[in-house]
Protein backbone atom coordinates (compact mmCIF):
# COMPACT_ATOMS: atom_id res chain seq x y z
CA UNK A 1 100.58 75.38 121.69
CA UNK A 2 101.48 79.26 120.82
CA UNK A 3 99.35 81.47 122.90
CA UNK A 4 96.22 82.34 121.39
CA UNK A 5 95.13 86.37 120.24
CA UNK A 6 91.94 87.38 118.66
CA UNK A 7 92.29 90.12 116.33
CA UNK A 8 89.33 91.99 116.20
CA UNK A 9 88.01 92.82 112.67
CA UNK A 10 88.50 96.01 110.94
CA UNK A 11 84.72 96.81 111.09
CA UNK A 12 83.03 98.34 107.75
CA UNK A 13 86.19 98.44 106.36
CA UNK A 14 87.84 95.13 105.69
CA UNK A 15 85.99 91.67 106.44
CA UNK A 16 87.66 88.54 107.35
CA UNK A 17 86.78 86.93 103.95
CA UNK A 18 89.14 89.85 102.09
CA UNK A 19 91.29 89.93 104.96
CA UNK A 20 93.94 87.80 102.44
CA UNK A 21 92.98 89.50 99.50
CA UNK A 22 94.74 92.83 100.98
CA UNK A 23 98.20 92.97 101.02
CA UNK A 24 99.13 94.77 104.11
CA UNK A 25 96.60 92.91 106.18
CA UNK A 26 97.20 89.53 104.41
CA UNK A 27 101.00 90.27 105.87
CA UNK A 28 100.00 91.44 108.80
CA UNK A 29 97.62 87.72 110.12
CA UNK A 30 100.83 85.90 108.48
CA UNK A 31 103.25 87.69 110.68
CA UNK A 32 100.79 87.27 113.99
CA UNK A 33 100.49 83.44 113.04
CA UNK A 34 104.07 82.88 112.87
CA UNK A 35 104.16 83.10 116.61
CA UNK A 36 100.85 82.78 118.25
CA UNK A 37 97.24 80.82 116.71
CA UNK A 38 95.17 83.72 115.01
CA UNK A 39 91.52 83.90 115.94
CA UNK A 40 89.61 86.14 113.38
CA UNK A 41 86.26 87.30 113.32
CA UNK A 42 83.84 89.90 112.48
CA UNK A 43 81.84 91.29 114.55
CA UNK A 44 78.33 91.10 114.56
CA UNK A 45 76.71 92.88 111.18
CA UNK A 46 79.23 93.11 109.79
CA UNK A 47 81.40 90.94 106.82
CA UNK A 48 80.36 87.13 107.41
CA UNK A 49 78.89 87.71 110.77
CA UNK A 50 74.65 87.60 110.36
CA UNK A 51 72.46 90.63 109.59
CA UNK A 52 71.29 91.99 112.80
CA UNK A 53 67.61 92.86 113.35
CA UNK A 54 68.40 96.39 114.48
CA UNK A 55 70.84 98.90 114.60
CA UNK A 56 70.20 98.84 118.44
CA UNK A 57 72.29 95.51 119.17
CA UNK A 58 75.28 97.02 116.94
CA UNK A 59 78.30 98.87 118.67
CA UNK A 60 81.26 98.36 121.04
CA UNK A 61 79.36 96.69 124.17
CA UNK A 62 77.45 94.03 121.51
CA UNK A 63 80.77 93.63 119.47
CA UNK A 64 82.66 92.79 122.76
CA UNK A 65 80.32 89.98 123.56
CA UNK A 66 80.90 88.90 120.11
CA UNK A 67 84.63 87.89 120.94
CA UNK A 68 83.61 86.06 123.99
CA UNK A 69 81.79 84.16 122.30
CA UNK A 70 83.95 83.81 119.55
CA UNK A 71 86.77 82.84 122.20
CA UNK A 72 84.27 80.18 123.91
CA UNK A 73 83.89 78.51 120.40
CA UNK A 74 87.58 78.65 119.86
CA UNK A 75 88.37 76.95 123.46
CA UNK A 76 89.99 79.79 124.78
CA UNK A 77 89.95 80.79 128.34
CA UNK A 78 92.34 83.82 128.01
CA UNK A 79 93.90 85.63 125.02
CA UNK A 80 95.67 88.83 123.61
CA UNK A 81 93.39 91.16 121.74
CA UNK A 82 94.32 93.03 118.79
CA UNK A 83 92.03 95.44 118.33
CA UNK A 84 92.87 97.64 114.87
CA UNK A 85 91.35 101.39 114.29
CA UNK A 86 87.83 100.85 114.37
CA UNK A 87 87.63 97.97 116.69
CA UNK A 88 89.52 99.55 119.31
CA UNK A 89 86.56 100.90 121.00
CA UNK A 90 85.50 97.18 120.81
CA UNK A 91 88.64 96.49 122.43
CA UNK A 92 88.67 98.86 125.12
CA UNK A 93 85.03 97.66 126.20
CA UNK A 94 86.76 94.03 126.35
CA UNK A 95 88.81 94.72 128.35
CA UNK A 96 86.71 96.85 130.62
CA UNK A 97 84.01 94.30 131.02
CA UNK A 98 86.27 91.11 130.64
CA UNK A 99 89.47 91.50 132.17
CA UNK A 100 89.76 88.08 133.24
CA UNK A 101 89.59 86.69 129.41
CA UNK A 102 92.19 89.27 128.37
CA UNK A 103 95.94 88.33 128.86
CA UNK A 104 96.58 91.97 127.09
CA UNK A 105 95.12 94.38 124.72
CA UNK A 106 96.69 95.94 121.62
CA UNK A 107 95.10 98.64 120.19
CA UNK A 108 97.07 99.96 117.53
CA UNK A 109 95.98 103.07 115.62
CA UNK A 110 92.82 103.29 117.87
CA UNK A 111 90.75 105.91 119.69
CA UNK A 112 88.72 106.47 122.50
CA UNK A 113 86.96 108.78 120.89
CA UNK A 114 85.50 109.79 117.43
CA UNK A 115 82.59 112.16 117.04
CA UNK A 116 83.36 116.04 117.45
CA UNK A 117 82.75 118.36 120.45
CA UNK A 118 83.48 121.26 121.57
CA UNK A 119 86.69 119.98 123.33
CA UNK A 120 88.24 117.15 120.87
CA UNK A 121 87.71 119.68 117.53
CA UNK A 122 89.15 116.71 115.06
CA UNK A 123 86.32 114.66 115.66
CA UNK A 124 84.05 113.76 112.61
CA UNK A 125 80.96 115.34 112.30
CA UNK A 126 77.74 113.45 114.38
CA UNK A 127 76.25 113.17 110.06
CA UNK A 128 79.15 112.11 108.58
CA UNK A 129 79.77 109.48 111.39
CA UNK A 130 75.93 108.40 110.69
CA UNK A 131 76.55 106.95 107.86
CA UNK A 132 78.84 104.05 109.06
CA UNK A 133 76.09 102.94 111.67
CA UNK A 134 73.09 103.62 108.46
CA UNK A 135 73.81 103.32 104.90
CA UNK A 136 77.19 101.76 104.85
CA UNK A 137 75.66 98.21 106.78
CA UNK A 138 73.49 98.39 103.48
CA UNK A 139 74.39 95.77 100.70
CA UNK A 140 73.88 98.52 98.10
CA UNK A 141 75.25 101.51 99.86
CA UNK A 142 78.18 102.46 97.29
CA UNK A 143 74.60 102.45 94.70
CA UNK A 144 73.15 105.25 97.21
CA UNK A 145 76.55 106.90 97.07
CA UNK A 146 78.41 105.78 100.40
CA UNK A 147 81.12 104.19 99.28
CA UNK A 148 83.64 103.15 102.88
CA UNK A 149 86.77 102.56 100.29
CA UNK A 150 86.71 105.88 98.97
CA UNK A 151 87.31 107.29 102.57
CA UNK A 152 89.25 104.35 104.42
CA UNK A 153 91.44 103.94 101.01
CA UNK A 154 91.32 106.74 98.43
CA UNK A 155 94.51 105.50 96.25
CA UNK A 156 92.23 102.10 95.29
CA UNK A 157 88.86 103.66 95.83
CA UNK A 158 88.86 103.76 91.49
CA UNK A 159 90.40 100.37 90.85
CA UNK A 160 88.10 97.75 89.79
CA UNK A 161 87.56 94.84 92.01
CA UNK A 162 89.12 92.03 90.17
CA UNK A 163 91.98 93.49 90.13
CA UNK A 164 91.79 95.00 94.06
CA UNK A 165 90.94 91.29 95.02
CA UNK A 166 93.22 88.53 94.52
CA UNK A 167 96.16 91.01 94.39
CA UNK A 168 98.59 89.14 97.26
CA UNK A 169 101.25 89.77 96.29
């Protein structure tokens, strides 16, 4: 049996249900399945995962237990994470907490850090950075005028959806 790695989800940006719809990640999960079993998820309020009854249980530590669990379900004692941008906090905290379920970690275009201070200047700004944890978990946030795509993907930000989803090409 190929060796099993859980790939973290992309958080606000991409859920597992459109994870096939995108091209570049749809390529991405076909390339990681051609030599190891894919385990998928999305953490916890976010994509297919259930609302959560407070903002309190969201974030790295909650979204870490997530893929235990998610790797109990699954069968699997130890696996490879792949833990994407966002998740990579998630990732980090995995490993951290769980090293003895972790074979390795990938983060790949990750950071350990993402609000400003006085010493990491490119940080985003503490109200800009609200929004991801507020309004964007909101089913109608692009109607309040947070709309994730037009930050995490400008260039189809203006496309219309039917033609954004179902585009594998």
């Amino acid at each position: 049996m190929a060796r099993p790695i859980c790939s973290c989800s992309r958080g606000v940006s991409i859920s597992i249900d459109a994870i096939d719809d995108e091209p570049s990640m749809y390529r991405l999960h076909r390339r990681l399945a051609s030599f190891c079993r894919v385990i998928r998820f999305d953490q916890r309020g976010m994509g297919l995962s259930s609302r959560v009854p407070s903002l309190d249980v969201i974030g790295p530590k909650f979204w870490a237990e997530d893929a235990i669990a998610v790797m109990d379900a699954a069968g699997c004692e130890r696996v490879t994470v792949f833990a994407p941008g966002y998740s990579a906090t998630s990732g980090l905290v995995l490993a951290a907490n769980y090293p003895e379920r972790l074979r390795s970690l990938v983060i790949v275009n990750g950071w350990a850090r993402a609000l400003w201070a006085p010493d990491y200047p490119v940080g985003a700004e503490v109200n800009f950075a609200d929004s991801f944890m507020t309004i964007a978990l909101e089913t109608d946030a692009v109607e309040q005028g947070f709309n994730a795509l037009e930050i995490v993907a400008p260039t189809v930000a203006g496309e219309s959806v039917p033609h954004v989803v179902g585009s594998r090409r």
